[in-house]
C-alpha atoms as a PDB file:
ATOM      1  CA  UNK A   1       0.000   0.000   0.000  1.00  0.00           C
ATOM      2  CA  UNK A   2       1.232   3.473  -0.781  1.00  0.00           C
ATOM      3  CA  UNK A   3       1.708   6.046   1.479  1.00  0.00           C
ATOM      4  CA  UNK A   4      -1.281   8.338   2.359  1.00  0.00           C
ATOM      5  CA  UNK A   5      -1.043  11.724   0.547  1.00  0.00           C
ATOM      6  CA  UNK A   6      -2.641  14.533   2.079  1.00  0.00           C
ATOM      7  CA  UNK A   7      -4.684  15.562  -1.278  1.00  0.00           C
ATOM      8  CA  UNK A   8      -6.226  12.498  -1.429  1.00  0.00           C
ATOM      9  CA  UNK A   9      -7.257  12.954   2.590  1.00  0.00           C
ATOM     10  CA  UNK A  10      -8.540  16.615   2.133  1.00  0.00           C
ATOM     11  CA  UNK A  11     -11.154  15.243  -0.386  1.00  0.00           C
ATOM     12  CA  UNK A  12     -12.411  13.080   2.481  1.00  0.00           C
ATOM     13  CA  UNK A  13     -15.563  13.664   4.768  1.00  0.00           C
ATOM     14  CA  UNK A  14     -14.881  13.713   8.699  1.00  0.00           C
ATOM     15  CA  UNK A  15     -16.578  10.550   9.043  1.00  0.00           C
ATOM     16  CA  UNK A  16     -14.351   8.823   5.946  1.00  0.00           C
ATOM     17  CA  UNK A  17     -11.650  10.346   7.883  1.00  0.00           C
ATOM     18  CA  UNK A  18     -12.692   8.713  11.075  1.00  0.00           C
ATOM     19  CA  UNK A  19     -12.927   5.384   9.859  1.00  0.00           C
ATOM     20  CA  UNK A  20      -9.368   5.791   8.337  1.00  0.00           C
ATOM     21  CA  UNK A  21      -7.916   6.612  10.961  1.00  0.00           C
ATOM     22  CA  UNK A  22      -9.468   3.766  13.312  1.00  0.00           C
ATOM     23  CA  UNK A  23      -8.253   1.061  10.352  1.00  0.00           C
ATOM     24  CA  UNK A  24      -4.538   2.809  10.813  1.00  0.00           C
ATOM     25  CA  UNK A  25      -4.845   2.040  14.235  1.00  0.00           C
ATOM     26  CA  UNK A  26      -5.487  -1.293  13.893  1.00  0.00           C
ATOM     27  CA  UNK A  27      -3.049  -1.986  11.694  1.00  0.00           C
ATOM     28  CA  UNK A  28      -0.326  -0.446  13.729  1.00  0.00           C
ATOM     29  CA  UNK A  29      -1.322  -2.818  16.179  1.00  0.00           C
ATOM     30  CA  UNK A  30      -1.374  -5.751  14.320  1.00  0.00           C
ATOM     31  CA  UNK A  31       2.306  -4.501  13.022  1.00  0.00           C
ATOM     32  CA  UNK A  32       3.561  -4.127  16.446  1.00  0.00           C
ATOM     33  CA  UNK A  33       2.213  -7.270  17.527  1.00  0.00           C
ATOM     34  CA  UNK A  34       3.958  -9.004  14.417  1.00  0.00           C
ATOM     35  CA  UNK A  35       7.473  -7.289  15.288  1.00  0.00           C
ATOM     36  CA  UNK A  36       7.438  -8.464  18.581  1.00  0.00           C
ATOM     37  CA  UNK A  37       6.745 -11.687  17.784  1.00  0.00           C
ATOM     38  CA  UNK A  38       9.439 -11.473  14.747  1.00  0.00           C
ATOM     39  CA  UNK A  39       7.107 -11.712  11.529  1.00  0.00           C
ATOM     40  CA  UNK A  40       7.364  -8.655  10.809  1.00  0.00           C
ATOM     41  CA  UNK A  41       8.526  -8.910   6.999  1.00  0.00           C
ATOM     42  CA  UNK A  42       7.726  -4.991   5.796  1.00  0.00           C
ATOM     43  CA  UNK A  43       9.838  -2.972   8.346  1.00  0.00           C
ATOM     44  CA  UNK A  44       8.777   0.313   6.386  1.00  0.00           C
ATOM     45  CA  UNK A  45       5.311   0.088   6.750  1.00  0.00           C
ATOM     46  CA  UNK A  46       5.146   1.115  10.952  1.00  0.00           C
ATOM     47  CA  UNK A  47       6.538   4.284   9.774  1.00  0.00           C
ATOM     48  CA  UNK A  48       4.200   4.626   6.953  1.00  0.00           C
ATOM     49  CA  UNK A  49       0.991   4.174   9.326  1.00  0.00           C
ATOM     50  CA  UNK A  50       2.672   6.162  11.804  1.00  0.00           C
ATOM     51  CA  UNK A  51       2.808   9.044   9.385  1.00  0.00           C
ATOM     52  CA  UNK A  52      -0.700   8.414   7.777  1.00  0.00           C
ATOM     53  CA  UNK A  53      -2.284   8.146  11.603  1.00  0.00           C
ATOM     54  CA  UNK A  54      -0.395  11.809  11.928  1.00  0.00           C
ATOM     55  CA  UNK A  55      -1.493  13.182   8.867  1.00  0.00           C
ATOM     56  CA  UNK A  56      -5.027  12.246   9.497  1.00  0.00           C
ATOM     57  CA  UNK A  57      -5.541  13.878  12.883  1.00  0.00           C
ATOM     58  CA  UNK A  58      -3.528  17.029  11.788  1.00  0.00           C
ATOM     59  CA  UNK A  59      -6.645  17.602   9.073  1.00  0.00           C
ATOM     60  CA  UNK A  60      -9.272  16.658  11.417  1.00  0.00           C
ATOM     61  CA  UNK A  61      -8.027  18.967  13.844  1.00  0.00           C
ATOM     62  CA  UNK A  62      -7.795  21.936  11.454  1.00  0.00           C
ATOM     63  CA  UNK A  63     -11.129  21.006  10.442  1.00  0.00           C
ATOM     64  CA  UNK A  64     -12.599  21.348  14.590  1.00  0.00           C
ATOM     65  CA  UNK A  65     -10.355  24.468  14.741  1.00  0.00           C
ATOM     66  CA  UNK A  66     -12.545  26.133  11.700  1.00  0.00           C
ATOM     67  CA  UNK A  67     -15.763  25.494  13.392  1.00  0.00           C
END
């Protein structure tokens, strides 16, 4: 998967957003669980979810700032 590009995320509704964001969560989970347990095969992609989970709650907080 691609990293997350912030044009793509501006297009988005809060509640597309949202849902997002929970998924990225999950994942990161699941990839921290997997590196612990040494599966882990894609090293890169904690930092990529990392850095979509940050990019996702940076828009949604601009957006509750505007309100």
């Amino acid at each position: 998967m691609p990293s997350i590009k912030i044009s793509d995320l501006r297009q988005k509704k809060d509640d597309e957003l949202k849902k997002q964001l929970d998924d990225l969560n999950k994942e990161k989970f699941n990839l921290r669980f997997q590196a612990s347990n040494g599966q882990l095969s894609n090293t890169g992609r904690v930092k990529e979810v990392r850095r979509g989970i940050a990019k996702i709650k940076t828009l949604l907080n601009k957006v509750n700032e505007k309100e």
